[in-house]
Protein backbone atom coordinates (compact mmCIF):
# COMPACT_ATOMS: atom_id res chain seq x y z
CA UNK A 1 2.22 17.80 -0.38
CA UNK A 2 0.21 15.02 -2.06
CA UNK A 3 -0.37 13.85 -5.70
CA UNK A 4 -2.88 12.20 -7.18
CA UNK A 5 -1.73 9.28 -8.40
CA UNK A 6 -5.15 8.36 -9.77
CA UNK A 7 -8.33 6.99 -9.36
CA UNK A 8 -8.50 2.89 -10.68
CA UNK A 9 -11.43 0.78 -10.40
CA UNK A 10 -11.74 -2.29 -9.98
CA UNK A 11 -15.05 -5.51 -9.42
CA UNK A 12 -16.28 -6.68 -6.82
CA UNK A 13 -14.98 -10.35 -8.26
CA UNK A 14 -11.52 -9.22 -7.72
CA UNK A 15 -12.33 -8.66 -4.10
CA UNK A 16 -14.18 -12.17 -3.35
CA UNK A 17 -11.03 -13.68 -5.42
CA UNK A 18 -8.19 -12.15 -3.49
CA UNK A 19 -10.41 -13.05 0.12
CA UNK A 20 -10.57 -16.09 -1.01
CA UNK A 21 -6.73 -16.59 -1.69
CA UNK A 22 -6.77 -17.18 -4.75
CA UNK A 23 -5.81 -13.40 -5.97
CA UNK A 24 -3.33 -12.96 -3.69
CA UNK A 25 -1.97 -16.12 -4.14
CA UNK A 26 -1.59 -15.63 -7.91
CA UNK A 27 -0.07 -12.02 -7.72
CA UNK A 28 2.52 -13.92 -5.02
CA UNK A 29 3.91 -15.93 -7.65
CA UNK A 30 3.25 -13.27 -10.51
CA UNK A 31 5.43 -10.73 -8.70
CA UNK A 32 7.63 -11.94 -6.35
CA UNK A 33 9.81 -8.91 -5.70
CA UNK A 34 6.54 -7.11 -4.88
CA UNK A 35 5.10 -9.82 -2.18
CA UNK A 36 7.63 -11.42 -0.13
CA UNK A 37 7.05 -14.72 2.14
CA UNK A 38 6.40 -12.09 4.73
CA UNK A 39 3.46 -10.49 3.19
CA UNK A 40 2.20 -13.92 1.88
CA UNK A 41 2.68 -15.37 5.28
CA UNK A 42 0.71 -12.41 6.96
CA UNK A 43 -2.18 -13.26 3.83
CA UNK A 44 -2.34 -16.96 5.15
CA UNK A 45 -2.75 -15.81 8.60
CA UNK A 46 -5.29 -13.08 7.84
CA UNK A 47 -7.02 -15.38 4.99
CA UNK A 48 -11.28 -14.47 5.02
CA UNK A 49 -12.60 -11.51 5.55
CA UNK A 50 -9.92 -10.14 7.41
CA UNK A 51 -7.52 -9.89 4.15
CA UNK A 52 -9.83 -7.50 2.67
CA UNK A 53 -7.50 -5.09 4.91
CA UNK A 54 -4.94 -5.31 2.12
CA UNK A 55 -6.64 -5.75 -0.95
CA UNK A 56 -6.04 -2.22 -2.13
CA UNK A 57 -2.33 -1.98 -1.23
CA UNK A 58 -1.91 -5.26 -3.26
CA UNK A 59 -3.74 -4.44 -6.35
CA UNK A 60 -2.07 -0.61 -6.20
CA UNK A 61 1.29 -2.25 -6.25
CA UNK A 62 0.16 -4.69 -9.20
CA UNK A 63 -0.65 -1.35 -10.95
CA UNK A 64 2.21 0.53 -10.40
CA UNK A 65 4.28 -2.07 -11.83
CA UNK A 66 2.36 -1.86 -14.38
CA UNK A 67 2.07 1.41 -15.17
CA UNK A 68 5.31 2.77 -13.90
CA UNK A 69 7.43 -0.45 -13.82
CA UNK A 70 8.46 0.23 -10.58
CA UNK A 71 8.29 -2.34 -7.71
CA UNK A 72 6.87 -1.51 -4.29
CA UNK A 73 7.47 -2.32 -0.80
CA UNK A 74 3.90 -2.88 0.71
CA UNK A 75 3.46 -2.21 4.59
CA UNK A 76 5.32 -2.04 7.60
CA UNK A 77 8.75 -1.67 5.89
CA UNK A 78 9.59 0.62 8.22
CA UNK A 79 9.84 -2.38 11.55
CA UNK A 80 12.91 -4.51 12.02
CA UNK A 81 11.02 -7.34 11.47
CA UNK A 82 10.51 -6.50 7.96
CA UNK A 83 14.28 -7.32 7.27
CA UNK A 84 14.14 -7.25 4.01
CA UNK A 85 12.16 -4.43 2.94
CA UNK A 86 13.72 -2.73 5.77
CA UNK A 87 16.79 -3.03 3.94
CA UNK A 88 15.56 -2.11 0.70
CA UNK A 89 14.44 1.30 2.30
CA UNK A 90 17.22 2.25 3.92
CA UNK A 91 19.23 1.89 0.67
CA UNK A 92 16.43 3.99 -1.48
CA UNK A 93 15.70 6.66 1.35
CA UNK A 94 18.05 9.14 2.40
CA UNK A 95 19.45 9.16 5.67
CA UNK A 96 17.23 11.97 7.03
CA UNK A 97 14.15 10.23 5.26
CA UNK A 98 14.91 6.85 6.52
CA UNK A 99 15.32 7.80 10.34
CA UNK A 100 11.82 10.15 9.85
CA UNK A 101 10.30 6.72 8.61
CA UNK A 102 11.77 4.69 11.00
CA UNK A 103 11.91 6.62 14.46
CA UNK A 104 8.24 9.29 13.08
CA UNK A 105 5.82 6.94 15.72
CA UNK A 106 7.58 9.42 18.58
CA UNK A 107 6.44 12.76 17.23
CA UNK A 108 3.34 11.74 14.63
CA UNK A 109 1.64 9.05 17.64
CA UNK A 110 -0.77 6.23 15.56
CA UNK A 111 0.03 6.85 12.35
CA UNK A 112 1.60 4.51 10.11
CA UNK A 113 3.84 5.48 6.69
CA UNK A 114 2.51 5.53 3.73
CA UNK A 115 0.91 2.63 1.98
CA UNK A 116 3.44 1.60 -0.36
CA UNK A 117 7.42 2.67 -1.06
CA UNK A 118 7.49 2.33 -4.77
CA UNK A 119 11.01 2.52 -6.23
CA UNK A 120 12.48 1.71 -9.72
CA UNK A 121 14.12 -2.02 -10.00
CA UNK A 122 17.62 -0.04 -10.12
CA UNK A 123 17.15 1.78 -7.53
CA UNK A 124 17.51 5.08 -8.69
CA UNK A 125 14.14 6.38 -7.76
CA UNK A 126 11.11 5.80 -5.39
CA UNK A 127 8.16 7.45 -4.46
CA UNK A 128 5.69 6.72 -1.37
CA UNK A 129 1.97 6.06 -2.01
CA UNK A 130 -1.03 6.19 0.12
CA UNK A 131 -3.74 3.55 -0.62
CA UNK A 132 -7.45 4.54 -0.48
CA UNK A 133 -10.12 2.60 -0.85
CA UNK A 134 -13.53 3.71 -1.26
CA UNK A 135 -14.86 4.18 2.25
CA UNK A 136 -10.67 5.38 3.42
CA UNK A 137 -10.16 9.10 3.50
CA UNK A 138 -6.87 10.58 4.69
CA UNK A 139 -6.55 11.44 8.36
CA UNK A 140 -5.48 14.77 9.75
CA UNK A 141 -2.82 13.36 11.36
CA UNK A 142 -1.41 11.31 8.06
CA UNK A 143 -1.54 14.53 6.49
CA UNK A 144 0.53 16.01 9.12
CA UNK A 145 3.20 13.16 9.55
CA UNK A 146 2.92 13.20 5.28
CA UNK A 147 3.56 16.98 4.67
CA UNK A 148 6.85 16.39 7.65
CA UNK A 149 7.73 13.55 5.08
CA UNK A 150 6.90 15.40 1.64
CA UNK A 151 9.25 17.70 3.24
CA UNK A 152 12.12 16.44 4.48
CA UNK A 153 12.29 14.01 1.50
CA UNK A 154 11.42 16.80 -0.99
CA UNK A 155 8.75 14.45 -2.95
CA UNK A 156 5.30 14.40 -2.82
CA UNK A 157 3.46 11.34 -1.34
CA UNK A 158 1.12 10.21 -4.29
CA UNK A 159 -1.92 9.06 -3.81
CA UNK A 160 -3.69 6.15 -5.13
CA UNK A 161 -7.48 5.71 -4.97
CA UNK A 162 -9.93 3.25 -5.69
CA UNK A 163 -13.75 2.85 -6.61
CA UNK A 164 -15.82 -0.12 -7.50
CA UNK A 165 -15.99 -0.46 -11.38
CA UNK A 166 -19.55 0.99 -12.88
CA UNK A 167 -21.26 2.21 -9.54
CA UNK A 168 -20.98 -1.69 -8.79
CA UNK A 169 -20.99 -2.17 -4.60
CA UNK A 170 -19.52 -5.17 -3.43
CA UNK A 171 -21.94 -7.25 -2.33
CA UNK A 172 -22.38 -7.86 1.74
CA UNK A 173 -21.39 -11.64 2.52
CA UNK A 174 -19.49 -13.11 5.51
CA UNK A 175 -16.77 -12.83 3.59
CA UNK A 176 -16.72 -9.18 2.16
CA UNK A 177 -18.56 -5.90 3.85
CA UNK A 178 -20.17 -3.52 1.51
CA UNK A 179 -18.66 -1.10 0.39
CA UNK A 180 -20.17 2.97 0.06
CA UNK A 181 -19.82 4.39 -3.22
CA UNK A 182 -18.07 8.12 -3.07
């Protein structure tokens, strides 16, 4: 089952800003319990157009703190190398929700989890959230391996989507594709 988190815009400045490092680098220092030296290490390494692969999982996690005050767990927290977030997810999930996280690549082949594992700062509630950006639509198999986790967690994966403010497209540069309005 999925939830609409909602639909957020945002300009095609913020884009060329966080490709350019500067964005990301700010909302590393802003919010340091949402972007560890993990995820700023992987921005480094992916600086250019590459980082536009994250740009939406950042600025949905900036929101949800935001709006919800909850911190978030971007990517790949499911992988031992992600110690920490690892960590941080096993003590949120239950154990039946954890191990479907960890151990779901043997039943649900090439997909990932969700987006983001938003969770309150004491821990006593999360969510997961699925990113979209404005050319992303969700896969039959994420909804699959999503509905298996809406259900054996009980909670609906939310959904957060994204369009460029005022029918805007980002404009084409080495740096940044376009991007189709939907």
């Amino acid at each position: 089952m999925l939830i609409e988190l909602g639909e957020f815009e945002y300009r095609p400045q913020q884009w060329d800003r966080f490709v350019s490092g500067e964005l990301w680098g700010q909302w590393a220092k802003d919010y340091p319990e949402n972007f560890d030296q993990q995820d700023i290490q992987i921005a480094k390494n992916q600086a250019g157009p590459n980082m536009k692969n994250h740009f939406f999982e950042w600025l949905a996690a900036v929101l949800i703190f935001h709006t919800h005050g909850y911190l978030s767990l971007i990517e790949h927290y499911e992988f031992k190398v992600q110690a920490r977030k690892r960590e941080i997810a096993e003590r949120l999930l239950p154990p039946e929700v954890f191990k479907l996280v960890t151990d779901h690549k043997r039943t649900f082949r090439g997909v990932r989890c969700p987006d983001l594992l938003a969770y309150s700062p004491d821990c006593s509630d999360w969510f997961f959230c699925e990113v979209k950006g404005p050319r992303d639509r969700l896969q039959e198999n994420q909804s699959r391996f999503f509905a298996e986790l809406a259900r054996v967690s009980g909670k609906a994966i939310r959904v957060a989507r994204f369009r460029t403010a005022g029918g805007a497209q980002v404009k084409k540069t080495a740096s940044s594709p376009s991007v189709k309005q939907y």
